[in-house]
PDB file of N, CA and C in Angstrom:
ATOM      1  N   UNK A   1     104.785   0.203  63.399  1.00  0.00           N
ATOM      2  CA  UNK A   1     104.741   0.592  64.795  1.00  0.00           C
ATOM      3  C   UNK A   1     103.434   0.069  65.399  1.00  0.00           C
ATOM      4  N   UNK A   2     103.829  -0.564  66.748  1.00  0.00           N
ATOM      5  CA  UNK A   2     102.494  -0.971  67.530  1.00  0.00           C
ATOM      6  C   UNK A   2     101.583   0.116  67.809  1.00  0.00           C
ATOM      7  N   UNK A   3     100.186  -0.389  68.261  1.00  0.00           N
ATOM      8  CA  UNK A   3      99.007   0.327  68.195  1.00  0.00           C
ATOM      9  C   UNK A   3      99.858   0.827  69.524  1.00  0.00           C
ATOM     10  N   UNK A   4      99.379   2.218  70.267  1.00  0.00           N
ATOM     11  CA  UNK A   4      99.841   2.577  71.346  1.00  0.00           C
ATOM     12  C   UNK A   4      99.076   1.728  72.661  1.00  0.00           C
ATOM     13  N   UNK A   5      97.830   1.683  72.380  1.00  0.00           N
ATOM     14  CA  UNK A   5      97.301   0.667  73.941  1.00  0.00           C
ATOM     15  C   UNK A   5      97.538  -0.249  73.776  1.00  0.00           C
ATOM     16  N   UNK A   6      98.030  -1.497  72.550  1.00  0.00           N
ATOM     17  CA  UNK A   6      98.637  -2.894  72.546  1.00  0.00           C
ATOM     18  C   UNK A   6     100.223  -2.188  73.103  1.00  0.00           C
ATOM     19  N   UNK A   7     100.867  -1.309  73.373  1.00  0.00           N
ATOM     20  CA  UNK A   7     102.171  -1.228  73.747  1.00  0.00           C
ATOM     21  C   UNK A   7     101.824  -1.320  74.968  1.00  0.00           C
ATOM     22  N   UNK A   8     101.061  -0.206  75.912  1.00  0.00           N
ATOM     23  CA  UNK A   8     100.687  -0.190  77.409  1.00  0.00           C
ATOM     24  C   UNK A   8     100.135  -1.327  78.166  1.00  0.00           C
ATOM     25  N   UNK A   9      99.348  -2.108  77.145  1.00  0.00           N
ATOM     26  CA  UNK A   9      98.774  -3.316  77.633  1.00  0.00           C
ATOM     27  C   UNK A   9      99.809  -4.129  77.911  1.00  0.00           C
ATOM     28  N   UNK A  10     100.965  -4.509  76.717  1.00  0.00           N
ATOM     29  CA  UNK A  10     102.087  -5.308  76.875  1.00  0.00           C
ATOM     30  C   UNK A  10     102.789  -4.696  78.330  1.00  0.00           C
ATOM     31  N   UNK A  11     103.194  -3.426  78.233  1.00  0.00           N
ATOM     32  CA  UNK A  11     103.952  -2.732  79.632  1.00  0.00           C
ATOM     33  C   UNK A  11     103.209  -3.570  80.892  1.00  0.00           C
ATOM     34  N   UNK A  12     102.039  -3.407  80.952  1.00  0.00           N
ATOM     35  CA  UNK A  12     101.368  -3.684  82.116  1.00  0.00           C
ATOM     36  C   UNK A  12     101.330  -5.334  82.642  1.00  0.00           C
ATOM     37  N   UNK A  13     101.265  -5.940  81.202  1.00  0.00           N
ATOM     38  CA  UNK A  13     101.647  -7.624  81.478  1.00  0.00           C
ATOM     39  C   UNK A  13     103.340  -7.597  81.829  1.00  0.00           C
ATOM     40  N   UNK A  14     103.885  -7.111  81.019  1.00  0.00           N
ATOM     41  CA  UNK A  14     105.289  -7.236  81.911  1.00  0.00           C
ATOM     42  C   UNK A  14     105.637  -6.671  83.167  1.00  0.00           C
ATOM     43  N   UNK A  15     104.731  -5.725  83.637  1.00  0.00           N
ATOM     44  CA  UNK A  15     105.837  -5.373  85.129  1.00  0.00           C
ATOM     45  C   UNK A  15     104.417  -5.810  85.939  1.00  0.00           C
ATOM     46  N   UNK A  16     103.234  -6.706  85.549  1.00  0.00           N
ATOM     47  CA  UNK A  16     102.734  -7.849  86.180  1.00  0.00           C
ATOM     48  C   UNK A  16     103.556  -8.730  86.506  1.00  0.00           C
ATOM     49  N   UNK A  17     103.699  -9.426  85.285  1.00  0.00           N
ATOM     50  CA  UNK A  17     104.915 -10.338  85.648  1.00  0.00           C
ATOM     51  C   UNK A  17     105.825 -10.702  86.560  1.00  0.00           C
ATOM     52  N   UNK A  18     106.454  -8.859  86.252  1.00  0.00           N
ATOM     53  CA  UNK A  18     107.894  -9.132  87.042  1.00  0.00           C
ATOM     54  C   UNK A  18     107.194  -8.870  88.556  1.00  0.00           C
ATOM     55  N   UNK A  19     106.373  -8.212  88.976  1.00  0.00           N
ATOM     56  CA  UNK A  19     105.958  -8.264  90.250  1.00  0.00           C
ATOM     57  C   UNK A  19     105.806  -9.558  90.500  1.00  0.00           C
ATOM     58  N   UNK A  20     105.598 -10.757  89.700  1.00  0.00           N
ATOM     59  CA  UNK A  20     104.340 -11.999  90.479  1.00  0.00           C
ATOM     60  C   UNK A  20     105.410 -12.772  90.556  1.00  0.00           C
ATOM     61  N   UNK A  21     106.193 -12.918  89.123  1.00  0.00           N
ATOM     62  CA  UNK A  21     107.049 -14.280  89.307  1.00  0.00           C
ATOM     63  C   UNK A  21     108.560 -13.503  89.512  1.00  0.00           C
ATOM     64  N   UNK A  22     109.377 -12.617  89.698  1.00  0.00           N
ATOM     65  CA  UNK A  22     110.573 -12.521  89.662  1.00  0.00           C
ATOM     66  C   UNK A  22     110.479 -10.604  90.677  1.00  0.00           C
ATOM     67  N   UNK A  23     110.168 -10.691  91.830  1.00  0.00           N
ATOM     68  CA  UNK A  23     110.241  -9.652  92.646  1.00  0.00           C
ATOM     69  C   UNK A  23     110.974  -8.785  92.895  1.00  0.00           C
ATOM     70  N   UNK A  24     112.304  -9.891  92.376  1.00  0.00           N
ATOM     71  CA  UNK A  24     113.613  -9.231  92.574  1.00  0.00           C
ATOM     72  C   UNK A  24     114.317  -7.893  91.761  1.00  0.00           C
ATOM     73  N   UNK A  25     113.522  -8.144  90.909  1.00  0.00           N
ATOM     74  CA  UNK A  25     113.741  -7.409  89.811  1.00  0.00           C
ATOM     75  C   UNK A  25     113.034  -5.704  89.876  1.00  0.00           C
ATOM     76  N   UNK A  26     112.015  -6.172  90.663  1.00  0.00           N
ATOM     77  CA  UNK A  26     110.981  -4.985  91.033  1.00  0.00           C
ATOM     78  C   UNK A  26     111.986  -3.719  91.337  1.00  0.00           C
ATOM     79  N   UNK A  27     112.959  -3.607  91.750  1.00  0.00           N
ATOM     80  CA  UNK A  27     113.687  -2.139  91.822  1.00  0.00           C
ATOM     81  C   UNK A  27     114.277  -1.854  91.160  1.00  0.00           C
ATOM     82  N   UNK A  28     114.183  -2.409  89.571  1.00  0.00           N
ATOM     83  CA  UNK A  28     114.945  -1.855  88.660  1.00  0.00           C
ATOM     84  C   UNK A  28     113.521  -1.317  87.543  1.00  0.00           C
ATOM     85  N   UNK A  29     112.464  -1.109  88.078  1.00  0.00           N
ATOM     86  CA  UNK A  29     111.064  -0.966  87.816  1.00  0.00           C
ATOM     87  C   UNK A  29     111.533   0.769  87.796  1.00  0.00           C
ATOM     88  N   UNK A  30     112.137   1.271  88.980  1.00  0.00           N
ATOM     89  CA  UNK A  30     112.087   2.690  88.497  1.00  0.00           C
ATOM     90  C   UNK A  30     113.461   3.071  88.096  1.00  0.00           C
ATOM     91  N   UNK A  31     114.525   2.486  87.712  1.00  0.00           N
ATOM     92  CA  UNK A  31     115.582   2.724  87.093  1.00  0.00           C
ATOM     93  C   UNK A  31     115.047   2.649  85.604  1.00  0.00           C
ATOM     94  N   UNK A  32     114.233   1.833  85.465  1.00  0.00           N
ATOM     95  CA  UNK A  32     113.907   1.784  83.726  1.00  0.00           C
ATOM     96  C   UNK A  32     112.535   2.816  82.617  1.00  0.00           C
ATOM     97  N   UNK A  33     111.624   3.123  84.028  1.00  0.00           N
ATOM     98  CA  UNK A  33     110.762   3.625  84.379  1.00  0.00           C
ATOM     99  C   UNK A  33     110.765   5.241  83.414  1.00  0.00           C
ATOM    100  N   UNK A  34     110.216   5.029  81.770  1.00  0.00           N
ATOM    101  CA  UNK A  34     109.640   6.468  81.484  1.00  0.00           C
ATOM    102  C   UNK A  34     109.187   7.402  82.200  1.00  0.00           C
ATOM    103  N   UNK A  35     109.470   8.751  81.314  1.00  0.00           N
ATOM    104  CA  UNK A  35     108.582   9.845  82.418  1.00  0.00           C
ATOM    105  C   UNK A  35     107.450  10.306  81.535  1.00  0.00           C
ATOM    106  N   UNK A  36     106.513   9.977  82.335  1.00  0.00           N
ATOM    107  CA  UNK A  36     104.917  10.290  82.400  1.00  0.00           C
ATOM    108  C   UNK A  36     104.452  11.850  82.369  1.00  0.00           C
ATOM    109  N   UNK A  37     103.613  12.230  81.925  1.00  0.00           N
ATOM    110  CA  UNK A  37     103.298  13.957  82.132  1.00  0.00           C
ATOM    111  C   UNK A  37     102.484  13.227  83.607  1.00  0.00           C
ATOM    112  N   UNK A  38     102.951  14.273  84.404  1.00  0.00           N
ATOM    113  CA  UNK A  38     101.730  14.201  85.861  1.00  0.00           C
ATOM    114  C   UNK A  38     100.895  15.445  85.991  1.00  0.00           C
ATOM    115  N   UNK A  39     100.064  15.138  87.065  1.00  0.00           N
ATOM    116  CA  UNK A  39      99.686  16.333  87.211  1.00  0.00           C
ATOM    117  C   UNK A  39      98.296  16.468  86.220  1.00  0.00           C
ATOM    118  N   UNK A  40      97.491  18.025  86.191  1.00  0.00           N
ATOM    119  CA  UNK A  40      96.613  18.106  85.137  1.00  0.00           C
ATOM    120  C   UNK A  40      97.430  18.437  83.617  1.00  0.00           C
ATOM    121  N   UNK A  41      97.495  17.686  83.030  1.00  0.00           N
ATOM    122  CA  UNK A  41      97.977  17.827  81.561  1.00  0.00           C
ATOM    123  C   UNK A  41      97.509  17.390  80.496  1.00  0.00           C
ATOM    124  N   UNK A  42      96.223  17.794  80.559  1.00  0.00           N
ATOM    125  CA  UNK A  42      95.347  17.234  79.774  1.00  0.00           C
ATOM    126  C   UNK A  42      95.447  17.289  77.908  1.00  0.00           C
ATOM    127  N   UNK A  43      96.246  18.230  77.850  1.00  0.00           N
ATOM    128  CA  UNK A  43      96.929  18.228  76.655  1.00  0.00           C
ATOM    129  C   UNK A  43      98.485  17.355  76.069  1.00  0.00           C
ATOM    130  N   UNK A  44      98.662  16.870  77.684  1.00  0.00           N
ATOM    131  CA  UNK A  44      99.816  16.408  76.940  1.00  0.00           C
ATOM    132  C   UNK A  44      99.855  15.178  76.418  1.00  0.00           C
ATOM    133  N   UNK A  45     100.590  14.571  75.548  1.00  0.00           N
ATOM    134  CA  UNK A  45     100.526  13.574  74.623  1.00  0.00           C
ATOM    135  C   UNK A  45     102.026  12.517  75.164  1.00  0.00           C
ATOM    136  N   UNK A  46     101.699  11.110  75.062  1.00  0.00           N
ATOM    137  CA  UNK A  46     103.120  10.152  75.448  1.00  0.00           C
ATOM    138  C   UNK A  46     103.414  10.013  74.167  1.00  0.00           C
ATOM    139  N   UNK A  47     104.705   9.951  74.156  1.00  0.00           N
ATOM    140  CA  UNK A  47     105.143   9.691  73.305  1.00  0.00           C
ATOM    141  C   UNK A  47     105.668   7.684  72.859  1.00  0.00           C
ATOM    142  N   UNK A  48     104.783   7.612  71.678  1.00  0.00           N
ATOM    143  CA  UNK A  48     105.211   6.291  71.072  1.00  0.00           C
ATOM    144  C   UNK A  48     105.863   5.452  71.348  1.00  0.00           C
ATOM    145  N   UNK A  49     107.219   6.178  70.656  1.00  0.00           N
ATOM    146  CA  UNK A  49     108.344   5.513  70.694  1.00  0.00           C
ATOM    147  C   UNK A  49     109.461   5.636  72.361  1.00  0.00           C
ATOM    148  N   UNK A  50     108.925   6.363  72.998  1.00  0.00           N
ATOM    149  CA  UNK A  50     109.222   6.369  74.400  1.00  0.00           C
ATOM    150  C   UNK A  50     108.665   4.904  75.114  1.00  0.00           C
ATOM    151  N   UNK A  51     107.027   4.397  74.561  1.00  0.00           N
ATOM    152  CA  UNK A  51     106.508   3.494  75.394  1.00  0.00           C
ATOM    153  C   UNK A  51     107.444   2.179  74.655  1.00  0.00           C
ATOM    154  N   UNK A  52     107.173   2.314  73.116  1.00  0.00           N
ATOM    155  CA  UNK A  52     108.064   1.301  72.913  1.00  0.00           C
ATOM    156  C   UNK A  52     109.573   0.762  73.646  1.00  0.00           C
ATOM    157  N   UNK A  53     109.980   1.573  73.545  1.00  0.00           N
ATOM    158  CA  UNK A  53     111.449   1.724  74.630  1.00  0.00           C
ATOM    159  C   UNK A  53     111.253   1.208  75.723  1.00  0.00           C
ATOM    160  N   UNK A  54     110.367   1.557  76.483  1.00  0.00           N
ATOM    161  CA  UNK A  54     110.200   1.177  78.068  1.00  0.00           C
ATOM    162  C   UNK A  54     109.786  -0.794  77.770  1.00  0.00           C
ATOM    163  N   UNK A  55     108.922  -0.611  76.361  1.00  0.00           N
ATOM    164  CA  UNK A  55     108.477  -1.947  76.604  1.00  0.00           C
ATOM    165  C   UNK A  55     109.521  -3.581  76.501  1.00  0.00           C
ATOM    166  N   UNK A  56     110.317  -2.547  75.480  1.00  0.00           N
ATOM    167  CA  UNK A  56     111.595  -3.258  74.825  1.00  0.00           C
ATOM    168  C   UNK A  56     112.335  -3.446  76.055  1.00  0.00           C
ATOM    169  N   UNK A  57     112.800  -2.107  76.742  1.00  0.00           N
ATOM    170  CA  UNK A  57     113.277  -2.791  78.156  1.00  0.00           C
ATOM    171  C   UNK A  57     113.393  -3.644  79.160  1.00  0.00           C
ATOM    172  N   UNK A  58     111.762  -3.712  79.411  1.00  0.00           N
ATOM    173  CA  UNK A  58     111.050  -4.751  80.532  1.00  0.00           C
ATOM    174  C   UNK A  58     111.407  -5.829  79.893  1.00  0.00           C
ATOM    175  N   UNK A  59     111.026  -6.595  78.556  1.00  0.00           N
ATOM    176  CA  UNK A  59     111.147  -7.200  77.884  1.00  0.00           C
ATOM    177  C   UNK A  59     112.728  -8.356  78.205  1.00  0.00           C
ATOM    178  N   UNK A  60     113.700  -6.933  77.607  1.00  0.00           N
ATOM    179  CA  UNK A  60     114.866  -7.518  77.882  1.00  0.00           C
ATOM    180  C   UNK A  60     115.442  -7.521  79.564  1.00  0.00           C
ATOM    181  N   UNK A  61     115.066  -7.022  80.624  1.00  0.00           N
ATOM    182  CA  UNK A  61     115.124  -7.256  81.748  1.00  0.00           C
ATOM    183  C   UNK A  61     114.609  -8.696  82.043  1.00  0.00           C
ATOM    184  N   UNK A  62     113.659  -9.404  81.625  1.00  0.00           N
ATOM    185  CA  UNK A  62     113.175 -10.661  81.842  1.00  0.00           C
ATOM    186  C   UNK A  62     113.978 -11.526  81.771  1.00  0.00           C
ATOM    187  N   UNK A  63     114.443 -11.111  79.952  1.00  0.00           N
ATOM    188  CA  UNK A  63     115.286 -12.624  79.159  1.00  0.00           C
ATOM    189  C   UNK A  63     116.429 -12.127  79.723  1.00  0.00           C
ATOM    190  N   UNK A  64     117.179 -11.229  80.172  1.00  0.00           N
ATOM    191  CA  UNK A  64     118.676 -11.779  80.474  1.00  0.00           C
ATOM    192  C   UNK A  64     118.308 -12.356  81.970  1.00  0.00           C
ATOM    193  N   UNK A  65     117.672 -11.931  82.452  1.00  0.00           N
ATOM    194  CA  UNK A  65     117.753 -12.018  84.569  1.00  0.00           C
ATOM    195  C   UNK A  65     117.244 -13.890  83.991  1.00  0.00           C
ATOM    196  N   UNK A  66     116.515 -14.488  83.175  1.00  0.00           N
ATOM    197  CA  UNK A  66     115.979 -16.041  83.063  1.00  0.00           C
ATOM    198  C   UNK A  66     117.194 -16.484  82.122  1.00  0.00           C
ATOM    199  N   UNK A  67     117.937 -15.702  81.512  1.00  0.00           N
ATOM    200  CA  UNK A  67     119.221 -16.582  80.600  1.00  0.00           C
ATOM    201  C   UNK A  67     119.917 -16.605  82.008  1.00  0.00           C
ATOM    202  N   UNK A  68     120.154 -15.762  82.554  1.00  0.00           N
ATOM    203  CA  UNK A  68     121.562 -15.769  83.807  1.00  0.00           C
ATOM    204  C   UNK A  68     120.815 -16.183  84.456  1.00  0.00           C
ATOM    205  N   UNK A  69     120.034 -17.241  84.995  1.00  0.00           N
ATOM    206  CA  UNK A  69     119.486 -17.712  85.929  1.00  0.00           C
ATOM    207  C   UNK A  69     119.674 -18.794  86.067  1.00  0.00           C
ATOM    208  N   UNK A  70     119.628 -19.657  84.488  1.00  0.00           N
ATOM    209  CA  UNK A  70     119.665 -20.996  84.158  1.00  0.00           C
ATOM    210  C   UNK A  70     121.087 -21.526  83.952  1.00  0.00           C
TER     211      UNK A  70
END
């Protein structure tokens, strides 16, 4: 399992990404979109394999929207 801030770091280069080069995509940003503790929750903890998921997502949101593109 990835380190947890190499997962967030990856998250953050991908929905960079999809903001810079493929915009279109940007509203499926909160259809795919984990839920975060908000608020003061200073105890609460993300879960891992939740970020993994989200990252795996973005991920595959890229490669099919650039396979069906070409």
């Amino acid at each position: 399992m990835a380190n947890q801030q190499d997962v967030l770091t990856k998250i953050s280069m991908l929905t960079t990404e999809i903001k810079t080069k493929y915009p279109e995509l940007q509203k499926y940003l909160d259809e795919t979109r984990i839920t975060l503790p908000q608020g003061d929750n200073s105890d609460a903890e993300i879960d891992s394999k939740s970020l993994e998921n989200y990252m795996n997502e973005l991920e595959e949101l890229i490669k099919n929207y650039k396979d069906n593109k070409s």
